[in-house]
Protein backbone atom coordinates (compact mmCIF):
# COMPACT_ATOMS: atom_id res chain seq x y z
CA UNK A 1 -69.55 61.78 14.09
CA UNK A 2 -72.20 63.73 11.90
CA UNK A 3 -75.79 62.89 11.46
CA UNK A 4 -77.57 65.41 8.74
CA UNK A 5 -80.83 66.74 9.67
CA UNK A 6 -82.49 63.82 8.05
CA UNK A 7 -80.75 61.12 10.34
CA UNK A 8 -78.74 60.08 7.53
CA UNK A 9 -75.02 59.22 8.85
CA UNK A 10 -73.09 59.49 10.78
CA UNK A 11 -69.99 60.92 8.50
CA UNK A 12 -67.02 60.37 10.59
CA UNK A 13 -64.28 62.68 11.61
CA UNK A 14 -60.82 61.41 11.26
CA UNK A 15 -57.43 62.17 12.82
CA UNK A 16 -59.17 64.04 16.15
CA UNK A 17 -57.08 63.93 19.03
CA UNK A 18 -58.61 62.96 21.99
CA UNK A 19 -57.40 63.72 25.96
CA UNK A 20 -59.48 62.56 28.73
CA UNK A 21 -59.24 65.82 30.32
CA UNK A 22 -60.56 68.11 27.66
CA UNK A 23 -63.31 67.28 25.59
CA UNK A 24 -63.60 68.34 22.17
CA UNK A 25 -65.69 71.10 20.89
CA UNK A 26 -67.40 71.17 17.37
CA UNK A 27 -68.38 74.40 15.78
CA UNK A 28 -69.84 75.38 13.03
CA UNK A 29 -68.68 77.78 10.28
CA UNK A 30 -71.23 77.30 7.44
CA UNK A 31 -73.95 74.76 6.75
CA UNK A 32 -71.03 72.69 4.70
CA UNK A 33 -67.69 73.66 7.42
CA UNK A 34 -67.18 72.69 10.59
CA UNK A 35 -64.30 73.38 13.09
CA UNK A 36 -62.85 70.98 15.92
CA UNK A 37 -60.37 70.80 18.30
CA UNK A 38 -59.87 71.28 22.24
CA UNK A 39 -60.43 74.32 24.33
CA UNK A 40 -56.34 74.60 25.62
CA UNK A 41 -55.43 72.47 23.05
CA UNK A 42 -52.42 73.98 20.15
CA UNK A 43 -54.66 73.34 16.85
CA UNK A 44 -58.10 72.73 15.35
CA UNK A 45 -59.16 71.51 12.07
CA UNK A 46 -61.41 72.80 9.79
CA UNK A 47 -63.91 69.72 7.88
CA UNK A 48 -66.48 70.05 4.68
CA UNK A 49 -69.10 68.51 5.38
CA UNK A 50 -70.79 66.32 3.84
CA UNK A 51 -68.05 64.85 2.69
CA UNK A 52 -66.14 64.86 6.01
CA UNK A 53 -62.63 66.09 4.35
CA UNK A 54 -60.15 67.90 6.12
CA UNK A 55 -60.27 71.15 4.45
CA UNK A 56 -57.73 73.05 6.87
CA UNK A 57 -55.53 72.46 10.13
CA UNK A 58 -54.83 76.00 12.02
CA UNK A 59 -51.22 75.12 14.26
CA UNK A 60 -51.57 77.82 17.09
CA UNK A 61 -48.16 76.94 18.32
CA UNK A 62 -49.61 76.98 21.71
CA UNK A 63 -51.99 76.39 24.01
CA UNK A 64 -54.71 77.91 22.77
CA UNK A 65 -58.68 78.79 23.74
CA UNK A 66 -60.39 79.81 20.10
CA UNK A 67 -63.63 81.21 19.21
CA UNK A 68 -65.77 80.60 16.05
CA UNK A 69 -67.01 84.31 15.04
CA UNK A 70 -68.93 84.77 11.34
CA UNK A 71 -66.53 84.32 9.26
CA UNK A 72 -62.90 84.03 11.43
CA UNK A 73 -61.39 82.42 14.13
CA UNK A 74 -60.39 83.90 16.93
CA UNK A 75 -57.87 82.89 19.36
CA UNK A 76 -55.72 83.40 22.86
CA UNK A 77 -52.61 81.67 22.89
CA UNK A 78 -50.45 81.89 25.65
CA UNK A 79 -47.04 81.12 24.59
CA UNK A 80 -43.92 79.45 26.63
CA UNK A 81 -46.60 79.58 29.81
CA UNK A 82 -48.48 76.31 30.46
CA UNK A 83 -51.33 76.84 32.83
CA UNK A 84 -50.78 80.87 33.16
CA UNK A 85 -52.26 83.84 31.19
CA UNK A 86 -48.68 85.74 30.76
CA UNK A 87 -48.11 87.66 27.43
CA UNK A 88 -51.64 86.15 25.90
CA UNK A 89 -51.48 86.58 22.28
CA UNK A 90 -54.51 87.24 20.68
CA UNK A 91 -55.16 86.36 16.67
CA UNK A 92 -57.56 86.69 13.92
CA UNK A 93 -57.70 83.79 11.25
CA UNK A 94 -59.77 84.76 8.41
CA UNK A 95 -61.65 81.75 6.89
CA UNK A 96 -62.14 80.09 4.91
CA UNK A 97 -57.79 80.24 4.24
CA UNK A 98 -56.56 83.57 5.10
CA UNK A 99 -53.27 84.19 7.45
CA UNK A 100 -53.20 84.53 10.46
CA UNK A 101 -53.80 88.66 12.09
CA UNK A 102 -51.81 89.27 15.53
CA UNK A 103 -54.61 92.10 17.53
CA UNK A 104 -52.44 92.47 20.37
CA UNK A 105 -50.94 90.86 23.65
CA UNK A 106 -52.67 90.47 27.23
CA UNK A 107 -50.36 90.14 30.37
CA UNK A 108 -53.71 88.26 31.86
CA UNK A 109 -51.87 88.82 35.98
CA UNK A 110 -51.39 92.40 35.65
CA UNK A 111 -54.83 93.09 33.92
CA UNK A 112 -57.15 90.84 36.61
CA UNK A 113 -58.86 89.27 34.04
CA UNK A 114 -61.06 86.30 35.13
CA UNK A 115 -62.58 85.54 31.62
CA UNK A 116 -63.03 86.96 28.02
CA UNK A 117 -64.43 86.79 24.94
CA UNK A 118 -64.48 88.82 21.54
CA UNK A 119 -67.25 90.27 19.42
CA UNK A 120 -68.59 88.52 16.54
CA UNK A 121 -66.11 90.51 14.41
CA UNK A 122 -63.20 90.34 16.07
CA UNK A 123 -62.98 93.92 16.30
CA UNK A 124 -63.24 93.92 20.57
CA UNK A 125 -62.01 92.15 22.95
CA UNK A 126 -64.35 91.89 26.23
CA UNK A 127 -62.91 90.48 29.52
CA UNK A 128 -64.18 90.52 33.20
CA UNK A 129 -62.44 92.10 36.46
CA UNK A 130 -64.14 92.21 39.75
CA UNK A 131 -67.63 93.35 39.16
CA UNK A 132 -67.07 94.91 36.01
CA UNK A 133 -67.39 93.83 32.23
CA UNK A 134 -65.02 95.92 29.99
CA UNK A 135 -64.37 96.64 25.81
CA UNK A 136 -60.86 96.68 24.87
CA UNK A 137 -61.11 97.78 20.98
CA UNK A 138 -59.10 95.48 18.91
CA UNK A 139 -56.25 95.78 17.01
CA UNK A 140 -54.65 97.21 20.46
CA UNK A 141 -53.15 100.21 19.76
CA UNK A 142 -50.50 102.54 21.78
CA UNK A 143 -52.85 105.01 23.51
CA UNK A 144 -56.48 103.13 23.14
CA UNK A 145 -58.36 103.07 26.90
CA UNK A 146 -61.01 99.98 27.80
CA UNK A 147 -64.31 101.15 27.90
CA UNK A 148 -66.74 100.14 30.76
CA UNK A 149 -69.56 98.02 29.28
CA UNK A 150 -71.11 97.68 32.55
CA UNK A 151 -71.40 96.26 36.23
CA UNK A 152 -72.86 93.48 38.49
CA UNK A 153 -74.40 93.20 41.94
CA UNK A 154 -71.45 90.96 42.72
CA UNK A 155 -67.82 90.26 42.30
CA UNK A 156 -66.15 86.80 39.92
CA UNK A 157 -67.98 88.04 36.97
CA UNK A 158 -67.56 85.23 33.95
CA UNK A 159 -69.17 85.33 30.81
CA UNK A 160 -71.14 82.42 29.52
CA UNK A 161 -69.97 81.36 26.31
CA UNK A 162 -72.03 79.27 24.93
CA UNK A 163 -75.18 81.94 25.84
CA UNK A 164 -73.49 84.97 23.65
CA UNK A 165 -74.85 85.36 19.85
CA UNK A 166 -74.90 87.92 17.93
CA UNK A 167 -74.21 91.02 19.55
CA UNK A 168 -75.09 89.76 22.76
CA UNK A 169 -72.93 88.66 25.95
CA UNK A 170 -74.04 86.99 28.96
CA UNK A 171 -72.36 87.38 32.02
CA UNK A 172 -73.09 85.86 35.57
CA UNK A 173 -71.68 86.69 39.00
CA UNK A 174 -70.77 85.25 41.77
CA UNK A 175 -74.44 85.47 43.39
CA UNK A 176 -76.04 84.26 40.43
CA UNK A 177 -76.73 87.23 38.63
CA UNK A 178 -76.72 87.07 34.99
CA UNK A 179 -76.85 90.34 32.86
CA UNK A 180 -77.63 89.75 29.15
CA UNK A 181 -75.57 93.09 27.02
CA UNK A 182 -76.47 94.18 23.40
CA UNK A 183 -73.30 95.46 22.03
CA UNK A 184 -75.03 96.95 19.10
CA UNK A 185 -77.17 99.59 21.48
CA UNK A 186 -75.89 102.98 21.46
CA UNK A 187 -75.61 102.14 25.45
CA UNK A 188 -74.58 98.81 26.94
């Protein structure tokens, strides 16, 4: 459901799937476009609003954890694996109706990765190990090298998604340590 900032409402949302496991998350795109679907789930849809239409369904094939970024959607879909990060295929969707855009694929067990998340643009990929935040520059290319954003006091970095805007990431350890990073600093 959909309330405007008046209170006037609520528009309904139809055709949402619903498991009581996973919740579903609503994002927006625009002041008239939202996108919905579940975290692990294999699509989302894409509504106008006001007039609560389905404008677009995006079929990631998959289970699939997506991002909402300025103007794309970003994705990791990890296919033929339930439950495991093997051969994690990361995609661009340009919105409001372009194709999808494969960046590259993430063998999640022999990286370490604990969690990720990309830049606003979709043109890095960020992911935890250890201690240790890291930039992998996206499309992934033969030959490109992760850069070190930075470190904590701790080990089981994760990043806090709902925390990171605009340039920024939050991260917090395992000792409760959060770092806030400003990707658009000549440093980290």
């Amino acid at each position: 459901e959909v309330w405007s900032d008046t209170g006037e409402g609520p528009i309904l949302l139809r055709g949402l799937e619903t498991v009581q496991a996973r919740p579903n998350y609503c994002r927006w795109i625009s002041e008239s476009r939202v996108v919905t679907g579940m975290q692990g789930g294999e699509r989302i849809r894409i509504w106008s609003i006001p007039e609560g239409r389905l404008v677009r369904t995006i079929e990631f094939g998959a289970p699939t954890w997506w991002e909402v970024k300025e103007d794309r959607i970003l994705s990791e879909t990890d296919p033929g694996h339930p439950g495991k990060h093997i051969d994690t295929l990361l995609r661009s969707w340009p919105l409001p109706d372009g194709e999808p855009v494969d960046l590259g694929r993430v063998d999640w067990e022999a990286l370490g990765a604990r969690s990720s998340f990309f830049d606003p643009t979709g043109s890095t990929w960020f992911y935890t190990k250890g201690r240790t935040v890291f930039a992998r520059p996206l499309p992934m290319t033969e030959g490109d090298r992760d850069r070190v954003v930075g470190s904590h006091g701790a080990d089981g970095v994760m990043f806090l998604f709902d925390a990171c805007r605009g340039d920024r990431l939050v991260s917090i350890d395992s000792g409760g340590e959060l770092r806030f990073w400003s990707m658009s600093a000549p440093e980290s």
